[in-house]
Each structure stands twice: as structure tokens, then as C-alpha cells.
N, C-alpha and C. Protein backbone atom coordinates (compact mmCIF):
# COMPACT_ATOMS: atom_id res chain seq x y z
N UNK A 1 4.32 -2.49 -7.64
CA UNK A 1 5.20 -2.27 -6.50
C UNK A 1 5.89 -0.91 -6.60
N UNK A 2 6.45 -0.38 -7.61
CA UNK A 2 7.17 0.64 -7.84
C UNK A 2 6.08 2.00 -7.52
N UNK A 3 4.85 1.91 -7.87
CA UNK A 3 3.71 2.77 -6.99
C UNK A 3 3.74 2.65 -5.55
N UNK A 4 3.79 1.94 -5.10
CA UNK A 4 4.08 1.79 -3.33
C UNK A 4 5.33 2.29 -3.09
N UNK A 5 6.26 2.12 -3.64
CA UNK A 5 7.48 2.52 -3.20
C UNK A 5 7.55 4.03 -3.31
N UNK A 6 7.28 4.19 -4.44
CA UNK A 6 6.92 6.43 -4.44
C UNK A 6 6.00 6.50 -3.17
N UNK A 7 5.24 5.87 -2.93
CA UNK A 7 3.97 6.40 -2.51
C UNK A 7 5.39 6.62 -0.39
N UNK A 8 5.28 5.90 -0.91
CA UNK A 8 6.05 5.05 0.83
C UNK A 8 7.77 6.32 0.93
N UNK A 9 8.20 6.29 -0.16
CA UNK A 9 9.61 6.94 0.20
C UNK A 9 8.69 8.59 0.20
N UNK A 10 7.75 8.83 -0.74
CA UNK A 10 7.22 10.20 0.02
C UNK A 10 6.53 10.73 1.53
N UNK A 11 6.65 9.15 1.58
CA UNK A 11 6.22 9.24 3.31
C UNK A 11 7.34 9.45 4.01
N UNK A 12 8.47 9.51 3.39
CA UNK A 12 10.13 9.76 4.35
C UNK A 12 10.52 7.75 4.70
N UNK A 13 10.14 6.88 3.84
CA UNK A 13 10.73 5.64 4.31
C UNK A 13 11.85 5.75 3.41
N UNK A 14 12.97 5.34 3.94
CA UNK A 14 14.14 4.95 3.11
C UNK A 14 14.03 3.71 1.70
N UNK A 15 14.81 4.06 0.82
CA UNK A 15 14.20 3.01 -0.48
C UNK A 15 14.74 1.62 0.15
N UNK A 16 15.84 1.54 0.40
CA UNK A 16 16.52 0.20 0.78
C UNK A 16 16.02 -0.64 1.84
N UNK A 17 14.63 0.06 2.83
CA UNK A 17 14.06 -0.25 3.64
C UNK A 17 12.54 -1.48 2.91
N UNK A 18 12.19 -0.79 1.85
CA UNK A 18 11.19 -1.18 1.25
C UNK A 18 11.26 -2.01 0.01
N UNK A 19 10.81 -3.44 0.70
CA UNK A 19 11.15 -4.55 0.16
C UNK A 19 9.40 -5.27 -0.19
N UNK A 20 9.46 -6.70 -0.64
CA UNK A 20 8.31 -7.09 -0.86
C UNK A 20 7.84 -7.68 0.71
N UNK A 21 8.31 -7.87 1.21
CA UNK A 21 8.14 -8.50 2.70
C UNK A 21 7.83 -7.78 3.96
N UNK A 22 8.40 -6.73 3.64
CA UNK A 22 8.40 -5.66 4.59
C UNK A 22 6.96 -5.25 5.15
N UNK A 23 6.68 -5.57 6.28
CA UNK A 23 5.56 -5.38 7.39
C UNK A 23 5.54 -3.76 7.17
N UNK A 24 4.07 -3.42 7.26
CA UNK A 24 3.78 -1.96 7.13
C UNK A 24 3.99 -1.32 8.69
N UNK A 25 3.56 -1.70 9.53
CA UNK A 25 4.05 -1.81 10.78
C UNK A 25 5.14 -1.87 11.52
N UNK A 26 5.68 -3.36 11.53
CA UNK A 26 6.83 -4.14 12.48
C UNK A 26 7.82 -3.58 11.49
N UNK A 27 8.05 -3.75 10.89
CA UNK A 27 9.23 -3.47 9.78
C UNK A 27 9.47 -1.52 9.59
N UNK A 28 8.32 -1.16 8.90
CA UNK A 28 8.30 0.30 8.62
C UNK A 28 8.32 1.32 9.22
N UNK A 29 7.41 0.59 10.40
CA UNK A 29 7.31 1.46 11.50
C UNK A 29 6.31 2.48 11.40
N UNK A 30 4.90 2.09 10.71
CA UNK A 30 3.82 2.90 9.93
C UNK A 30 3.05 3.07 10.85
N UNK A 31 2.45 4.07 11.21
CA UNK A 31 1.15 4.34 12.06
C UNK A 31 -0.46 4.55 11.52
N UNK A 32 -1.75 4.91 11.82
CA UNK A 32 -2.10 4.28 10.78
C UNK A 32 -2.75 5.79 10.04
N UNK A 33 -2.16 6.62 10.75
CA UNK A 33 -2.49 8.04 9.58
C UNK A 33 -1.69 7.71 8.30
N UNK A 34 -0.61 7.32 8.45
CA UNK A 34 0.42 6.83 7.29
C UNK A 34 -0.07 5.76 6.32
N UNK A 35 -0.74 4.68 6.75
CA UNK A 35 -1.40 3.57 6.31
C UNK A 35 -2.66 4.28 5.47
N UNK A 36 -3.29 5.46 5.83
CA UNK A 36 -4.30 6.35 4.89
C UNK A 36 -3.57 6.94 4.64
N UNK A 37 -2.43 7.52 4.48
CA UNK A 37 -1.93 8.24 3.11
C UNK A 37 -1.57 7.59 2.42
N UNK A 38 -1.55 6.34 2.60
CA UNK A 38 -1.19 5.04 1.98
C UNK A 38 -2.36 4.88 0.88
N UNK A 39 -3.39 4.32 1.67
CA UNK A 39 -4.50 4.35 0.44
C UNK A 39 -5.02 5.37 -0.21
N UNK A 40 -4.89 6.75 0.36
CA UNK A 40 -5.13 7.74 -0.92
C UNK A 40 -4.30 7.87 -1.96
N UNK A 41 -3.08 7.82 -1.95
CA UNK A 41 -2.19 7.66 -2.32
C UNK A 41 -2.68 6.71 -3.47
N UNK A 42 -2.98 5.42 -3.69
CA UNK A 42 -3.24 4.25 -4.26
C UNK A 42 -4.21 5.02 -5.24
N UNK A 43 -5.14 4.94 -3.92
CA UNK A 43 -6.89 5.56 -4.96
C UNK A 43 -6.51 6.65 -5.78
N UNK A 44 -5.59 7.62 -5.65
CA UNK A 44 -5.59 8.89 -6.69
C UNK A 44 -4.97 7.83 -7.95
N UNK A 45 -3.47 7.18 -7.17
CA UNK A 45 -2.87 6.66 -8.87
C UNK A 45 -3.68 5.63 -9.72
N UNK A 46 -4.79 4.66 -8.76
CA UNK A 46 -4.76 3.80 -9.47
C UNK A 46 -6.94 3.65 -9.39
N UNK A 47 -7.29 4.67 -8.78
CA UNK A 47 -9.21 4.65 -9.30
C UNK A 47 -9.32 4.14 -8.10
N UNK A 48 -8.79 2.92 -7.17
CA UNK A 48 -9.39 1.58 -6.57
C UNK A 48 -9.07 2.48 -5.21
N UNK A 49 -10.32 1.73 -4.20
CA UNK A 49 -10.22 1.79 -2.54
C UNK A 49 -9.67 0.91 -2.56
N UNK A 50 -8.42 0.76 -1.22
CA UNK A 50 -7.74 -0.22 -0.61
C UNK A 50 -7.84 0.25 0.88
N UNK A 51 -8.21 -0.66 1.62
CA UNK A 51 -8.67 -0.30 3.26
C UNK A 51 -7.55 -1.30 3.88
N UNK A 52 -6.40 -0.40 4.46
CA UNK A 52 -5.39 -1.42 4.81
C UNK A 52 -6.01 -1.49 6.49
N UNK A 53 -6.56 -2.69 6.81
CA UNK A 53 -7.00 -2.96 8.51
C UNK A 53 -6.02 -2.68 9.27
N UNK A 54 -6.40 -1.51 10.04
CA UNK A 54 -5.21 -1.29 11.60
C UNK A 54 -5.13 -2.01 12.28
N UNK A 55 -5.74 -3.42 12.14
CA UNK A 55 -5.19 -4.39 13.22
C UNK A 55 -4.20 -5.78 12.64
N UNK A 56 -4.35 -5.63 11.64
CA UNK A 56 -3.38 -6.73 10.92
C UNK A 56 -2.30 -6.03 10.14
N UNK A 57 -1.24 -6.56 10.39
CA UNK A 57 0.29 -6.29 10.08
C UNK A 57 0.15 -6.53 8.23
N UNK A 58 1.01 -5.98 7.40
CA UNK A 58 0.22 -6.28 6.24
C UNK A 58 1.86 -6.02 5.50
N UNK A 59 2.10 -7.27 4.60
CA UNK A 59 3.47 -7.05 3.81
C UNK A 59 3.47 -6.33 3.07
N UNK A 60 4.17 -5.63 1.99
CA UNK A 60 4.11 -4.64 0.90
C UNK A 60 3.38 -5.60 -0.72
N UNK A 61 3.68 -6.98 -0.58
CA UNK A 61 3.44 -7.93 -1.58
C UNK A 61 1.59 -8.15 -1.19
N UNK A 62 1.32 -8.04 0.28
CA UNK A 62 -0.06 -7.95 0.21
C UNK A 62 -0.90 -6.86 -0.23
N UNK A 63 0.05 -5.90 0.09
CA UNK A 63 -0.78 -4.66 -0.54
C UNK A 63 -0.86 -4.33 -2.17
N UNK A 64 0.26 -4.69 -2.66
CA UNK A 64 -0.13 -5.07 -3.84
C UNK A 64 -0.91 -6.12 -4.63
N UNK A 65 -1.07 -6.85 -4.10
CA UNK A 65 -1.77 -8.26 -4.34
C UNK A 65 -3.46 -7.66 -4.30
N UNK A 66 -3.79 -6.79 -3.20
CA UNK A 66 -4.74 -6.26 -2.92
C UNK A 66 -5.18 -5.00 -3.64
N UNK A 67 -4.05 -4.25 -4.16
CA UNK A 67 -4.56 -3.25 -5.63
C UNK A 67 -5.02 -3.65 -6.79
N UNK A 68 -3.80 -4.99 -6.96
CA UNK A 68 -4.16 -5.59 -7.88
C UNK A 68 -5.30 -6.43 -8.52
N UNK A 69 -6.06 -6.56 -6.97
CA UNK A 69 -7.23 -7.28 -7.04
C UNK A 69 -8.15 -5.97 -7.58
N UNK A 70 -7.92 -5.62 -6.46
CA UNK A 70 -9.08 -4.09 -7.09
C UNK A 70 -9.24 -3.75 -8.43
N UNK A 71 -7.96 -3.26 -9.10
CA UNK A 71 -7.72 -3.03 -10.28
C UNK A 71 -8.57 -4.06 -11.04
N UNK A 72 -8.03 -5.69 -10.88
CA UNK A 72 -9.14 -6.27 -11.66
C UNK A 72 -10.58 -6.35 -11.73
N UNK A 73 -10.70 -6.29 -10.37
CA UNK A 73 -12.84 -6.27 -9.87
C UNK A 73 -13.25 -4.89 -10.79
N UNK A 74 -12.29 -3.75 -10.79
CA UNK A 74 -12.97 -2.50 -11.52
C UNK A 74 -13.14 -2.83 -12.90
N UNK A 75 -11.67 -3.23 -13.87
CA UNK A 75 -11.83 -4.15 -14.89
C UNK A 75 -13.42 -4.59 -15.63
N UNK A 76 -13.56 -5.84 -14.51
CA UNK A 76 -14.64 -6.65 -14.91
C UNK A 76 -16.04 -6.07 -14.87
N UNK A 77 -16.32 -4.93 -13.78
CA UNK A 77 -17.53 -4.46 -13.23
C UNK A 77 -17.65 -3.72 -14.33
N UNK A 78 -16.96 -3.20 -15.40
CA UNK A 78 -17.41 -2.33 -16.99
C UNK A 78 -17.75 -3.02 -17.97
């Protein structure tokens, strides 16, 4: 989480804004050029693609849930 949160307050979101619940969208107010600086962002810190879908609203706990997956599939695939 603390990687999303750099990644997100360098996008200009306020810290106190960015919670585990917090809609990338409804909440943040993310568009979806932001949502790809989002996943490059990820892929430089952490190896893994994360493809956040522009049509589904997506919490900050999903997006981690979803690195975290990655992170493990890369893990296992060595």
C-alpha cells in the first residue's frame, strides 16, 4: 500500500485522501491517463503488469490485492 500511496500523492492526490477503500475514480477523481501512470508506476517498482480496467471503479485494497497477485504468479513462474 505505501507504494500506491507514493505512486498516487505524486500524482498530486492528497495523503489523507488515500485510504484502503478509496475508489480510483468516484473517490479520487482519477481519469484513466492517471490510472496508466498508475500501472507504470507499479511495473517500474515492482517487475509486474497491472491493467487497471477503465470501466470498473477499483478500491486502492484491490489494486493491491492485484500487485500482490502478480508479484506472486512472477514468484512461482521461476
Amino acid at each position: 500500500m505505501d507504494a500506491l500511496k507514493d505512486i498516487l500523492v505524486d500524482l498530486g492526490i492528497p495523503e489523507h485522501e488515500i485510504t484502503e477503500a478509496a475508489l480510483l475514480r468516484k473517490d479520487l477523481q482519477l481519469d484513466s491517463t492517471e490510472t496508466v501512470d498508475i500501472s507504470l508506476g507499479l511495473k517500474r517498482r515492482f517487475g509486474v503488469n497491472v491493467k487497471l480496467e477503465s470501466r470498473k471503479d477499483m478500491t486502492l485494497k484491490d489494486v493491491c490485492e492485484m500487485v500482490n497477485s502478480a508479484i506472486a504468479a512472477t514468484a512461482t513462474a521461476t
